[in-house]
PDB file of N, CA and C in Angstrom:
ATOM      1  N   UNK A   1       1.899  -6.745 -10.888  1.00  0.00           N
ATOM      2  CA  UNK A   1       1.864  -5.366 -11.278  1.00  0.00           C
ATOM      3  C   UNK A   1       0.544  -4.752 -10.815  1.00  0.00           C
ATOM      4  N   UNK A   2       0.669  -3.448 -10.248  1.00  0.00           N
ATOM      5  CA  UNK A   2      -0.699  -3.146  -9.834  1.00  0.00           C
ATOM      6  C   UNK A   2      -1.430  -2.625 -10.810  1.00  0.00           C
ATOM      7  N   UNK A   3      -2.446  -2.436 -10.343  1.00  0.00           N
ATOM      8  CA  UNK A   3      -3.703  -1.812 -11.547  1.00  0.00           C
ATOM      9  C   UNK A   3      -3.683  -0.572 -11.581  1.00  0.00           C
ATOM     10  N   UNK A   4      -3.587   0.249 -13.484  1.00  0.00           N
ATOM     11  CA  UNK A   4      -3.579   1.562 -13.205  1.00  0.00           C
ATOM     12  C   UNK A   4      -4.191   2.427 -12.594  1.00  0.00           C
ATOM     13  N   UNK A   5      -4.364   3.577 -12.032  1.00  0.00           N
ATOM     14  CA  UNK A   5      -5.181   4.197 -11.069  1.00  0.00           C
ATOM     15  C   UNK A   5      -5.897   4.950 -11.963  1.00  0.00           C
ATOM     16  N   UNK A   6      -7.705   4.995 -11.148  1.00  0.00           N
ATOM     17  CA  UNK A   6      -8.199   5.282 -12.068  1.00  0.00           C
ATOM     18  C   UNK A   6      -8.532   7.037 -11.771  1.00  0.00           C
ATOM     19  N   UNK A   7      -8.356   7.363 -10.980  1.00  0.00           N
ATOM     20  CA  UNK A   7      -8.127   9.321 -10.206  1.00  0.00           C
ATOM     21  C   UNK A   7      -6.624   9.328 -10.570  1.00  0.00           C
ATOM     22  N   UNK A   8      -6.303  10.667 -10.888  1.00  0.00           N
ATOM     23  CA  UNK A   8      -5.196  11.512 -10.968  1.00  0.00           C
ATOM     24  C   UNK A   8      -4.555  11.771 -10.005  1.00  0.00           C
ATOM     25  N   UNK A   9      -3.320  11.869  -8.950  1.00  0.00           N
ATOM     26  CA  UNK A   9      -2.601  12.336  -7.963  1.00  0.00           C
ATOM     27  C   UNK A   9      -3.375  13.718  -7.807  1.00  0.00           C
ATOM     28  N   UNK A  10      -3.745  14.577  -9.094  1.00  0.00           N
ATOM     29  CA  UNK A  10      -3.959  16.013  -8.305  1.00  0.00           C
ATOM     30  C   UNK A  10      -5.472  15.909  -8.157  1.00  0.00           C
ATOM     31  N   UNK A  11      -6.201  15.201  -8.482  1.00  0.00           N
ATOM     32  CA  UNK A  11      -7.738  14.822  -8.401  1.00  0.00           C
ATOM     33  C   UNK A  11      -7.766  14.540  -6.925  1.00  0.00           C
ATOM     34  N   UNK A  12      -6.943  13.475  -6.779  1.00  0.00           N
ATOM     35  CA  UNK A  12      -7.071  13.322  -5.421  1.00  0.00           C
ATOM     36  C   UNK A  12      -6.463  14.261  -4.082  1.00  0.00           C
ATOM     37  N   UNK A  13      -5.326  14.871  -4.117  1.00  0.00           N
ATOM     38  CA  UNK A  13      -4.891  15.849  -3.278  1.00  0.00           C
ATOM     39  C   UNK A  13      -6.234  17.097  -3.760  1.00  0.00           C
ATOM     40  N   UNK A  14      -6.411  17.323  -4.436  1.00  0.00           N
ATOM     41  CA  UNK A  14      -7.650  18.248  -4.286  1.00  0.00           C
ATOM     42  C   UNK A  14      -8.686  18.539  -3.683  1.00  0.00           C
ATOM     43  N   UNK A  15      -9.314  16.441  -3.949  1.00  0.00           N
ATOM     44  CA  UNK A  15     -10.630  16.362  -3.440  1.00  0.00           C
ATOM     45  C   UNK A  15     -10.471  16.224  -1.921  1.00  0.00           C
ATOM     46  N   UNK A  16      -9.273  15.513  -1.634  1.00  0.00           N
ATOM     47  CA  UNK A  16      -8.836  15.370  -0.299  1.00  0.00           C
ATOM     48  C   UNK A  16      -8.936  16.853   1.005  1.00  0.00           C
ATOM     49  N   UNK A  17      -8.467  17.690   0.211  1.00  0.00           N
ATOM     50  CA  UNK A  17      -8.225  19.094   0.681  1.00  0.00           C
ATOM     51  C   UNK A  17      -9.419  19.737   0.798  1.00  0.00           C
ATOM     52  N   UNK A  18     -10.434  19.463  -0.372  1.00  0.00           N
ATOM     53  CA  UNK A  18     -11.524  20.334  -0.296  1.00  0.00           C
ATOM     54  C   UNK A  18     -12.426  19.641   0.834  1.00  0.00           C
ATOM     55  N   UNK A  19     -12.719  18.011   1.051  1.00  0.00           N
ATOM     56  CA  UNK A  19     -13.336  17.221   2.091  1.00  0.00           C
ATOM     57  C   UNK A  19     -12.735  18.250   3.519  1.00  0.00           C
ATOM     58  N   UNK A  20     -11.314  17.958   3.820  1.00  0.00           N
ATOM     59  CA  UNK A  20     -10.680  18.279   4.720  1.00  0.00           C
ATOM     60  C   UNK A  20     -11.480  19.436   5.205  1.00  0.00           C
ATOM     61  N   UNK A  21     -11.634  20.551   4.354  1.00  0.00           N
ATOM     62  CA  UNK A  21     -11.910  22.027   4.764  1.00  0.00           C
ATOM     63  C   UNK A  21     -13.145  21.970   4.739  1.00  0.00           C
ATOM     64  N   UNK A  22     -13.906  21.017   4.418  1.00  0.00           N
ATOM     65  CA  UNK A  22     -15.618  21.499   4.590  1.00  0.00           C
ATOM     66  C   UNK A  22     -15.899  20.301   5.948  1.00  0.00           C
ATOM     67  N   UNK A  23     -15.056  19.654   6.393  1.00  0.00           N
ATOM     68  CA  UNK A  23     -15.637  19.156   7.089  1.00  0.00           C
ATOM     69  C   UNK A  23     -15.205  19.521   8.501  1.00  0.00           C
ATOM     70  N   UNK A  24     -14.135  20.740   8.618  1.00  0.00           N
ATOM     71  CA  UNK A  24     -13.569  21.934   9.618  1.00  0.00           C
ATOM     72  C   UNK A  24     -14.825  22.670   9.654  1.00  0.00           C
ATOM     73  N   UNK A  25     -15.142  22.963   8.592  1.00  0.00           N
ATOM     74  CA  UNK A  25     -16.668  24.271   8.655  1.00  0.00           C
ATOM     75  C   UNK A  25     -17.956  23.455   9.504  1.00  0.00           C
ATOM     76  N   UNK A  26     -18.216  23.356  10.598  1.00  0.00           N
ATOM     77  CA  UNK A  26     -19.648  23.060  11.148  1.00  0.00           C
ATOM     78  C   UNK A  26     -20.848  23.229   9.835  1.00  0.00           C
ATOM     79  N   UNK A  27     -20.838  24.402   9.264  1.00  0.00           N
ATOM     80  CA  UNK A  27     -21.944  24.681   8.503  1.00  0.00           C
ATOM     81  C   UNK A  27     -21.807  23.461   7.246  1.00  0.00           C
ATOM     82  N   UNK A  28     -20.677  23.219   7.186  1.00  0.00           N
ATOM     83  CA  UNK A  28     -20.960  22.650   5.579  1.00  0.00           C
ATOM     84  C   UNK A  28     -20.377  21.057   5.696  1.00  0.00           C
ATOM     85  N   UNK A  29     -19.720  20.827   7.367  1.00  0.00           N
ATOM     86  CA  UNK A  29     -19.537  19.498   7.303  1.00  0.00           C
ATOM     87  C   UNK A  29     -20.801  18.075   7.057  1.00  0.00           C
ATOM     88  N   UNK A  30     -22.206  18.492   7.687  1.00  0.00           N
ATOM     89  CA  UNK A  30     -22.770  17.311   7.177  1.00  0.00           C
ATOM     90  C   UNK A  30     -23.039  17.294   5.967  1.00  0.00           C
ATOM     91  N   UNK A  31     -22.768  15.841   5.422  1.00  0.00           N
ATOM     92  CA  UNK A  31     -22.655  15.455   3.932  1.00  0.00           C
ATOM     93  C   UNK A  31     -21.754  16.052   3.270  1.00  0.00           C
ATOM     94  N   UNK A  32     -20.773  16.256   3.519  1.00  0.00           N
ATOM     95  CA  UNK A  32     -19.354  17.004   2.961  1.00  0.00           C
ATOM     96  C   UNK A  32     -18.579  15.914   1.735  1.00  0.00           C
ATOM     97  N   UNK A  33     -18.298  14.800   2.424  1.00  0.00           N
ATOM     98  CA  UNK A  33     -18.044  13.851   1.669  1.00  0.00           C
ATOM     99  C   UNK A  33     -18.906  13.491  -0.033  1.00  0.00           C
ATOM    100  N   UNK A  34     -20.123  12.850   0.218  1.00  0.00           N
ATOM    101  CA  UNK A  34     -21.075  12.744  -0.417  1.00  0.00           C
ATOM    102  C   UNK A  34     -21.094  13.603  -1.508  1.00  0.00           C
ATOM    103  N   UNK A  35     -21.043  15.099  -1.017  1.00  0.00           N
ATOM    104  CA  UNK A  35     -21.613  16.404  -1.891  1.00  0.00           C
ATOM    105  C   UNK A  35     -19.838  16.712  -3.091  1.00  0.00           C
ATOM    106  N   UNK A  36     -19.049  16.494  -1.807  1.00  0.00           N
ATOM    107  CA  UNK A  36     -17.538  16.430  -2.784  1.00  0.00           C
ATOM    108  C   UNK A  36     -17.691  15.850  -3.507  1.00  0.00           C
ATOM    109  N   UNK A  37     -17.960  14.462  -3.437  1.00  0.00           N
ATOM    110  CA  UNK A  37     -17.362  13.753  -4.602  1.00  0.00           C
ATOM    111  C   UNK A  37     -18.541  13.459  -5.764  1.00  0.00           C
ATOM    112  N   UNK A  38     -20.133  14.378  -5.578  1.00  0.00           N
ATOM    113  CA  UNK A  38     -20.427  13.875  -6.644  1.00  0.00           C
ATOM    114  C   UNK A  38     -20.258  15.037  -7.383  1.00  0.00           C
ATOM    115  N   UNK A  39     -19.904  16.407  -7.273  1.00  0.00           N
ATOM    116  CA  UNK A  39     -19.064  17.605  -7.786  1.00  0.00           C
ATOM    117  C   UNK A  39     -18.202  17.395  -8.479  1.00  0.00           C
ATOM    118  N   UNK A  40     -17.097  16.375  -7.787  1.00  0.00           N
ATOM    119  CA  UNK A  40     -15.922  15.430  -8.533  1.00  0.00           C
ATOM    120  C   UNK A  40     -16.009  14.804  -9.388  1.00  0.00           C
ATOM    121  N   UNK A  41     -17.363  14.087  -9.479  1.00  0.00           N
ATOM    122  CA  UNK A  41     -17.310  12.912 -10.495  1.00  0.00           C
ATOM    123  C   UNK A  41     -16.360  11.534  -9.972  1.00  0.00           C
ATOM    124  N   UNK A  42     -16.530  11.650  -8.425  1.00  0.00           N
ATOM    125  CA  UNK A  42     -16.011  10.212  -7.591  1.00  0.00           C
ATOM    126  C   UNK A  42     -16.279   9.509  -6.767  1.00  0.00           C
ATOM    127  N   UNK A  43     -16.461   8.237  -6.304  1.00  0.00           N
ATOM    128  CA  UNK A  43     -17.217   7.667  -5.629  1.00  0.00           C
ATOM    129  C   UNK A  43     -16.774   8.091  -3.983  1.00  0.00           C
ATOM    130  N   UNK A  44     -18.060   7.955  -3.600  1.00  0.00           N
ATOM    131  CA  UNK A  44     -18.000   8.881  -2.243  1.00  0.00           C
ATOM    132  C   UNK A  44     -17.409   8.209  -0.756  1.00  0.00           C
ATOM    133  N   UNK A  45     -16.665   6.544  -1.090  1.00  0.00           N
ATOM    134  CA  UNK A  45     -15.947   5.653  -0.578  1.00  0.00           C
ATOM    135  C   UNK A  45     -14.540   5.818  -0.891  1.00  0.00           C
ATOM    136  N   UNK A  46     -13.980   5.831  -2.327  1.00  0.00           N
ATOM    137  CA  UNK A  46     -13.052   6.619  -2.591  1.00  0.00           C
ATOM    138  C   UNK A  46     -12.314   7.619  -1.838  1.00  0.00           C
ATOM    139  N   UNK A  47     -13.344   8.742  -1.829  1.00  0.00           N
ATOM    140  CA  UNK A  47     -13.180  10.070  -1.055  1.00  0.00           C
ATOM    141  C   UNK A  47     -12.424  10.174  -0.043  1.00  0.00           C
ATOM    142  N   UNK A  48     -13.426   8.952   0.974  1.00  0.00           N
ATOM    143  CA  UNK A  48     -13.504   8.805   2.304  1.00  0.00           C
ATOM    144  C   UNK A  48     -12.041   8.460   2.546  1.00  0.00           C
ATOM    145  N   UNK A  49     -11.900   6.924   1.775  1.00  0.00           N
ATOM    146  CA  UNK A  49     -10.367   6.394   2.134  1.00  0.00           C
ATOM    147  C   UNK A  49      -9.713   7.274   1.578  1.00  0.00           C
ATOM    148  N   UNK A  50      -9.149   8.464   0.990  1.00  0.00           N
ATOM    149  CA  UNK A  50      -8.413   9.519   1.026  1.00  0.00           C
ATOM    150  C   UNK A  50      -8.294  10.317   2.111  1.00  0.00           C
ATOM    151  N   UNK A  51      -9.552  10.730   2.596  1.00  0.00           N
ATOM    152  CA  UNK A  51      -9.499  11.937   3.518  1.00  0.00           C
ATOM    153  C   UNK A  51      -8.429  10.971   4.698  1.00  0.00           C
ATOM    154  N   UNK A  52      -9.159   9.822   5.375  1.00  0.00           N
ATOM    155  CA  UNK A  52      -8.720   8.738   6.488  1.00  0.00           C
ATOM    156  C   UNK A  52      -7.337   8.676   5.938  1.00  0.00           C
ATOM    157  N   UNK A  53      -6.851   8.130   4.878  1.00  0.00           N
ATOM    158  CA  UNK A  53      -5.416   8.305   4.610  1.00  0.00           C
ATOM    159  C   UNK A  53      -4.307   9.746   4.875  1.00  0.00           C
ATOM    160  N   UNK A  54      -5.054  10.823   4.732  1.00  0.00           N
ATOM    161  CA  UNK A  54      -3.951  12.071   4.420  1.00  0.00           C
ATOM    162  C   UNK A  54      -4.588  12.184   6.082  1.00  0.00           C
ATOM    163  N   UNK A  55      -5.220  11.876   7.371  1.00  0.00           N
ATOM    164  CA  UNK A  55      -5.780  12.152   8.504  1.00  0.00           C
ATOM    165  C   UNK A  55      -4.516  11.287   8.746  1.00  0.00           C
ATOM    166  N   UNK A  56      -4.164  10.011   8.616  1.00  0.00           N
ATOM    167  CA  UNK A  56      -3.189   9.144   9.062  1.00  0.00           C
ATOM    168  C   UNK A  56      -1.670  10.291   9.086  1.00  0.00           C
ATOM    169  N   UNK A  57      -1.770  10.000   7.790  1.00  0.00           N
ATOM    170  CA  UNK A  57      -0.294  10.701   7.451  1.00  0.00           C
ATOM    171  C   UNK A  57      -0.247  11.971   8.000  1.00  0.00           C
ATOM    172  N   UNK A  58      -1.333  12.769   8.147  1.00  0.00           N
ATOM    173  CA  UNK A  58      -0.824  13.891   8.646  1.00  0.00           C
ATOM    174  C   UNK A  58      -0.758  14.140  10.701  1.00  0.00           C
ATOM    175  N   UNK A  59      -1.152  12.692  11.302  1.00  0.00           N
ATOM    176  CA  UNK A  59      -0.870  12.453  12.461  1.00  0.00           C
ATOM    177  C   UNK A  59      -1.758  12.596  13.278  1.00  0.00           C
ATOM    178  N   UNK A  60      -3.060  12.988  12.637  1.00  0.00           N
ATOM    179  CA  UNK A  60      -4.646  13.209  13.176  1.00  0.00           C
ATOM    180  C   UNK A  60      -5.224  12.675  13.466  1.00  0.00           C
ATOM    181  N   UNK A  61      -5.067  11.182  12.686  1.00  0.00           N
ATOM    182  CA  UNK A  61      -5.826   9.646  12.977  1.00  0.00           C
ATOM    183  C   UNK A  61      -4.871   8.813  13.344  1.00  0.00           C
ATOM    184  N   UNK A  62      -5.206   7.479  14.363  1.00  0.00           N
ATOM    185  CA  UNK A  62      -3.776   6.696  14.532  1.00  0.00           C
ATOM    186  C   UNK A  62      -3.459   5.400  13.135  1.00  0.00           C
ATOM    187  N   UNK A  63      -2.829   5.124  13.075  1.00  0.00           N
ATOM    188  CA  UNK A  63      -2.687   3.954  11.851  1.00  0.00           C
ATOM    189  C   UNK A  63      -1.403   4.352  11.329  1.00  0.00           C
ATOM    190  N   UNK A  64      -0.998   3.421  10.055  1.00  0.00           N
ATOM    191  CA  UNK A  64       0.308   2.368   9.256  1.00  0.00           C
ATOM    192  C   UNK A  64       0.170   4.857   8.331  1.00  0.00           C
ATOM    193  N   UNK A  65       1.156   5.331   8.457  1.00  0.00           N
ATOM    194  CA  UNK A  65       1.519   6.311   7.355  1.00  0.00           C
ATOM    195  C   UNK A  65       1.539   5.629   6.022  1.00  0.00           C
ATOM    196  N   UNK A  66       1.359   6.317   4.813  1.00  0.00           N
ATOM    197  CA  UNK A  66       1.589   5.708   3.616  1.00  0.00           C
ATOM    198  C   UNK A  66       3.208   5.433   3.069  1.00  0.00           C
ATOM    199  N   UNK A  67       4.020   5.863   4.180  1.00  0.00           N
ATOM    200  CA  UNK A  67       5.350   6.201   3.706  1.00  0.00           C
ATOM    201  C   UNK A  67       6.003   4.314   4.769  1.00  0.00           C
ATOM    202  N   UNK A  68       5.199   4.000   5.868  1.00  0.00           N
ATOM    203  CA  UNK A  68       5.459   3.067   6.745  1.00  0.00           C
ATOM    204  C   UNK A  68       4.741   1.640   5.699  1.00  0.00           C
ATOM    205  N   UNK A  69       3.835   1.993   5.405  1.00  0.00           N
ATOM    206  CA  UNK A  69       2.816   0.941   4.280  1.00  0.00           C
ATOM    207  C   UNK A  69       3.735   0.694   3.267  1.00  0.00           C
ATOM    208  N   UNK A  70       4.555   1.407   2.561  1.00  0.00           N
ATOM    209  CA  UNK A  70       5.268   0.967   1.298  1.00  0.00           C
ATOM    210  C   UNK A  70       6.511   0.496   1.670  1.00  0.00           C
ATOM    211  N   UNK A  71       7.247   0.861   2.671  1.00  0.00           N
ATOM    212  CA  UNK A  71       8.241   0.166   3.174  1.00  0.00           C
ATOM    213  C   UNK A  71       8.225  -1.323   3.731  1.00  0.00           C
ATOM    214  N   UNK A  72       6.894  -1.752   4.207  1.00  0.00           N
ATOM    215  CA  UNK A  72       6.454  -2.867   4.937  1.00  0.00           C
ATOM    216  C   UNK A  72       6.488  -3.844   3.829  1.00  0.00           C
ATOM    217  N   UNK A  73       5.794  -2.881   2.565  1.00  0.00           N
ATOM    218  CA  UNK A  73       5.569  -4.028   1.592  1.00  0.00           C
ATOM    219  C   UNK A  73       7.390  -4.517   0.621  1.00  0.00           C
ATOM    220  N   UNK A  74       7.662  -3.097   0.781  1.00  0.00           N
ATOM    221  CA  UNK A  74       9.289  -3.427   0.089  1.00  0.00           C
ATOM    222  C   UNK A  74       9.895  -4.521   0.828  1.00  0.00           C
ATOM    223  N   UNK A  75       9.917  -4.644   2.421  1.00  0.00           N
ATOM    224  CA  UNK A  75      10.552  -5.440   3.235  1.00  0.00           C
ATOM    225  C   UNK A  75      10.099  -6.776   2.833  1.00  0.00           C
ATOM    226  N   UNK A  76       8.561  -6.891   2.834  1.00  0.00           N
ATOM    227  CA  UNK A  76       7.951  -8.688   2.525  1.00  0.00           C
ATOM    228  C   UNK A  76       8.593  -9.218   1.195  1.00  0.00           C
ATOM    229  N   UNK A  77       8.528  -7.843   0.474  1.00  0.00           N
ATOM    230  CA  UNK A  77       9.069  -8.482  -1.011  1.00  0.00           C
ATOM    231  C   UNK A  77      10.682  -9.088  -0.537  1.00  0.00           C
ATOM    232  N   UNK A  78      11.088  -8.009  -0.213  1.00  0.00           N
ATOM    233  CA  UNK A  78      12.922  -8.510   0.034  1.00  0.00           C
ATOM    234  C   UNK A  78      12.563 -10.094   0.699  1.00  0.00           C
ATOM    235  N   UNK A  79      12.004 -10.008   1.907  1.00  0.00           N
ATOM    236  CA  UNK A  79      11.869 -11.311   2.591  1.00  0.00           C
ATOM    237  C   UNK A  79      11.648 -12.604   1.850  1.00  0.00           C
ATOM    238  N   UNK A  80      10.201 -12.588   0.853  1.00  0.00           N
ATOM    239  CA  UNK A  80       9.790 -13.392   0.060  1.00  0.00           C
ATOM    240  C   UNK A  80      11.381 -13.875  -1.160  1.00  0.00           C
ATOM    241  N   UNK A  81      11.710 -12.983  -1.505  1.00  0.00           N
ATOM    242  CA  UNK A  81      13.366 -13.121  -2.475  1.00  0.00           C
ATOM    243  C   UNK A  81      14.424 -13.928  -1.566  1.00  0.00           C
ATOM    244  N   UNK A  82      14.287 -13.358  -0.520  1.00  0.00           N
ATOM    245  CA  UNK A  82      15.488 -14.172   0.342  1.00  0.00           C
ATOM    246  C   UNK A  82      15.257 -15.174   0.673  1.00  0.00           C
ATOM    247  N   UNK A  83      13.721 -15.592   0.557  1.00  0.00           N
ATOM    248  CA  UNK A  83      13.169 -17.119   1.101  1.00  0.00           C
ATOM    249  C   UNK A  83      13.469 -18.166   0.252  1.00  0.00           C
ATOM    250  N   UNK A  84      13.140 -17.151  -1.338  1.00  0.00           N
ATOM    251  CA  UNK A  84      13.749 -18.296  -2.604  1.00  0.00           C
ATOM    252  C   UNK A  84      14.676 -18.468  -2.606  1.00  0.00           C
ATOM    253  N   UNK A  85      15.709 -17.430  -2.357  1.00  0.00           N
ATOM    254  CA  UNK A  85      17.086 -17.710  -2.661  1.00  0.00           C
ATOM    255  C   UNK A  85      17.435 -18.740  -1.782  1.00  0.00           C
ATOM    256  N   UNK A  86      17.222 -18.577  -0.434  1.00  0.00           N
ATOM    257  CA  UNK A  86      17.950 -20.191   0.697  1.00  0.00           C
ATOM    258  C   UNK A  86      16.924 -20.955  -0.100  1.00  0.00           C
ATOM    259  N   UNK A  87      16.012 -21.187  -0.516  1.00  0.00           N
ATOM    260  CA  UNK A  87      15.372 -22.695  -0.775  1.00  0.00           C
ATOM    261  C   UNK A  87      16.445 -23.176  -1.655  1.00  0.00           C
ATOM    262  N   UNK A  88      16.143 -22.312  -2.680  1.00  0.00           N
ATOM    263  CA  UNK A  88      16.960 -22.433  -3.745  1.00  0.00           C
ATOM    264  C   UNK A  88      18.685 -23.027  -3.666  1.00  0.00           C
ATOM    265  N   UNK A  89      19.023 -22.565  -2.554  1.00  0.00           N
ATOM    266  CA  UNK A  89      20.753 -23.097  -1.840  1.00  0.00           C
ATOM    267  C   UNK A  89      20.700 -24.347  -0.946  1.00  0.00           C
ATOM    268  N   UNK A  90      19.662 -24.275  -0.906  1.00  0.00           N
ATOM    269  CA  UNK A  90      19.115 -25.630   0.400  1.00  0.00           C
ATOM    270  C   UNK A  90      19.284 -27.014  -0.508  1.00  0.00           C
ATOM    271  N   UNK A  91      18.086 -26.566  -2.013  1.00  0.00           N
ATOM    272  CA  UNK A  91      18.493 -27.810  -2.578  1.00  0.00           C
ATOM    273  C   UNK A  91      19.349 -27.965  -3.624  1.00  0.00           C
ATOM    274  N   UNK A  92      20.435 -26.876  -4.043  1.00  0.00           N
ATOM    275  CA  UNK A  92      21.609 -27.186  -4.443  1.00  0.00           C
ATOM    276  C   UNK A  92      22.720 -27.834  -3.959  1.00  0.00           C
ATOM    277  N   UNK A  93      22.528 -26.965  -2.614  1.00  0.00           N
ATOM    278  CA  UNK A  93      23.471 -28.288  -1.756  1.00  0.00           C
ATOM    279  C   UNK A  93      23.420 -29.219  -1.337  1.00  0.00           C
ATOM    280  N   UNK A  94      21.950 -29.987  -1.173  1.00  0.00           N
ATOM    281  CA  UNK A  94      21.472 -31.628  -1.187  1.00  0.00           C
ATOM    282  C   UNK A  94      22.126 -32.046  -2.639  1.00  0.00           C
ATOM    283  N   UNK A  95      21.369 -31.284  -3.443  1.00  0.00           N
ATOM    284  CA  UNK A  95      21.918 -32.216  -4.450  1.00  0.00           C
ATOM    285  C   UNK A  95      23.621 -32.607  -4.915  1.00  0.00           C
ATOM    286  N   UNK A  96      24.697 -30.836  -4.629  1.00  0.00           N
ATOM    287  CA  UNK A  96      25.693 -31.520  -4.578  1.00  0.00           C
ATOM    288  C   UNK A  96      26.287 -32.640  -3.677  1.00  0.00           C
ATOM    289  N   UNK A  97      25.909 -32.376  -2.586  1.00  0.00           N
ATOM    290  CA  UNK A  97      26.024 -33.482  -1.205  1.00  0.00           C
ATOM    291  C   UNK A  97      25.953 -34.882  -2.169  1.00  0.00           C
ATOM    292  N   UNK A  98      24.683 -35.118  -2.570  1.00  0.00           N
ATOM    293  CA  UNK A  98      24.501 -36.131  -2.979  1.00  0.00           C
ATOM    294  C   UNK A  98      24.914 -36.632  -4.261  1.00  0.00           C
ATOM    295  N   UNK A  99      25.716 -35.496  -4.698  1.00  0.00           N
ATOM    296  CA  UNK A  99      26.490 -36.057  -5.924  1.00  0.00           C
ATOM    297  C   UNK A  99      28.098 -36.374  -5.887  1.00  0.00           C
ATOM    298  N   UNK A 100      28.511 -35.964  -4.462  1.00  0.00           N
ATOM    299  CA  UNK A 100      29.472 -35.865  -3.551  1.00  0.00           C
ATOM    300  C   UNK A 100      29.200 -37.545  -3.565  1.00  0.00           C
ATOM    301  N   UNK A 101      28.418 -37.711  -2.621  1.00  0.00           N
ATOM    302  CA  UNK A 101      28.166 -39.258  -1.832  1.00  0.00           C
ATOM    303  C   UNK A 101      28.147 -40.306  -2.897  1.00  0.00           C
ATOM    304  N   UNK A 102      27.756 -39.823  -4.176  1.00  0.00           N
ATOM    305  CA  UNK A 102      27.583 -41.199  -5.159  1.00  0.00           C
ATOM    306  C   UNK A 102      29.284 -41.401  -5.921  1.00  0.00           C
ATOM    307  N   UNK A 103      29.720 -39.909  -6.062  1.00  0.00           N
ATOM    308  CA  UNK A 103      30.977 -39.912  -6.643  1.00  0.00           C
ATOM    309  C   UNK A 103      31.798 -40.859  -6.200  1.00  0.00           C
ATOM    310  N   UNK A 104      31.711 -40.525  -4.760  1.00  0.00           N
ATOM    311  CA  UNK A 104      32.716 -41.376  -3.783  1.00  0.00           C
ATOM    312  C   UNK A 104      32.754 -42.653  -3.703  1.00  0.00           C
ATOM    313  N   UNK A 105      31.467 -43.629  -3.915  1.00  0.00           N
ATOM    314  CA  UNK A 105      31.519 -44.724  -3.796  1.00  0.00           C
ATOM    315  C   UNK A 105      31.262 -45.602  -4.831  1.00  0.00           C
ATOM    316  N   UNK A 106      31.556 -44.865  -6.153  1.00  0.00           N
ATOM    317  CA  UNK A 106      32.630 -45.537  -6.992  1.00  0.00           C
ATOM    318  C   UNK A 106      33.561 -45.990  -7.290  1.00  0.00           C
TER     319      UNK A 106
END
């Protein structure tokens, strides 16, 4: 289970938006980050991996979308389930096999 989050969805589309637009402005982009988030009350690494995330998703930066990232992980999960399940059939059917083989040579 993941860990609850400790920013709000609109905390973050906010702070995200406000980084975004000061760092379009020449005048107010150096230290844009930094100055956001201590306004925010958020760490200024935080920030960053937001802005780089909604830059991804919105097709500005190259990298995994957040919509491609959660699907990847849905797929490993399915994968990881389907891995148990054949183990899981692999040694049911040794064992009937082999309860087959002892039956018989009684």
């Amino acid at each position: 289970m993941a860990a609850p989050k400790k920013y709000s969805p609109e905390l973050r589309e906010r702070a995200t938006r406000m980084a975004i637009e000061a760092r379009a402005d020449p005048a107010t982009s150096r230290g844009a980050m930094k100055r956001i988030a201590e306004q925010l009350g958020i760490h200024p690494e935080a920030l960053r991996t937001w802005v780089r995330q909604a830059e991804v998703d919105g097709g500005v930066r190259p990298g995994a979308t957040t919509d491609e990232t959660a699907r990847i992980a849905e797929l490993e999960r399915e994968v990881r389930e389907l891995r148990r399940a054949n183990e899981i059939l692999k040694t049911s059917a040794a064992f009937f096999a082999a309860a087959e083989l002892n039956r018989r040579t009684k």
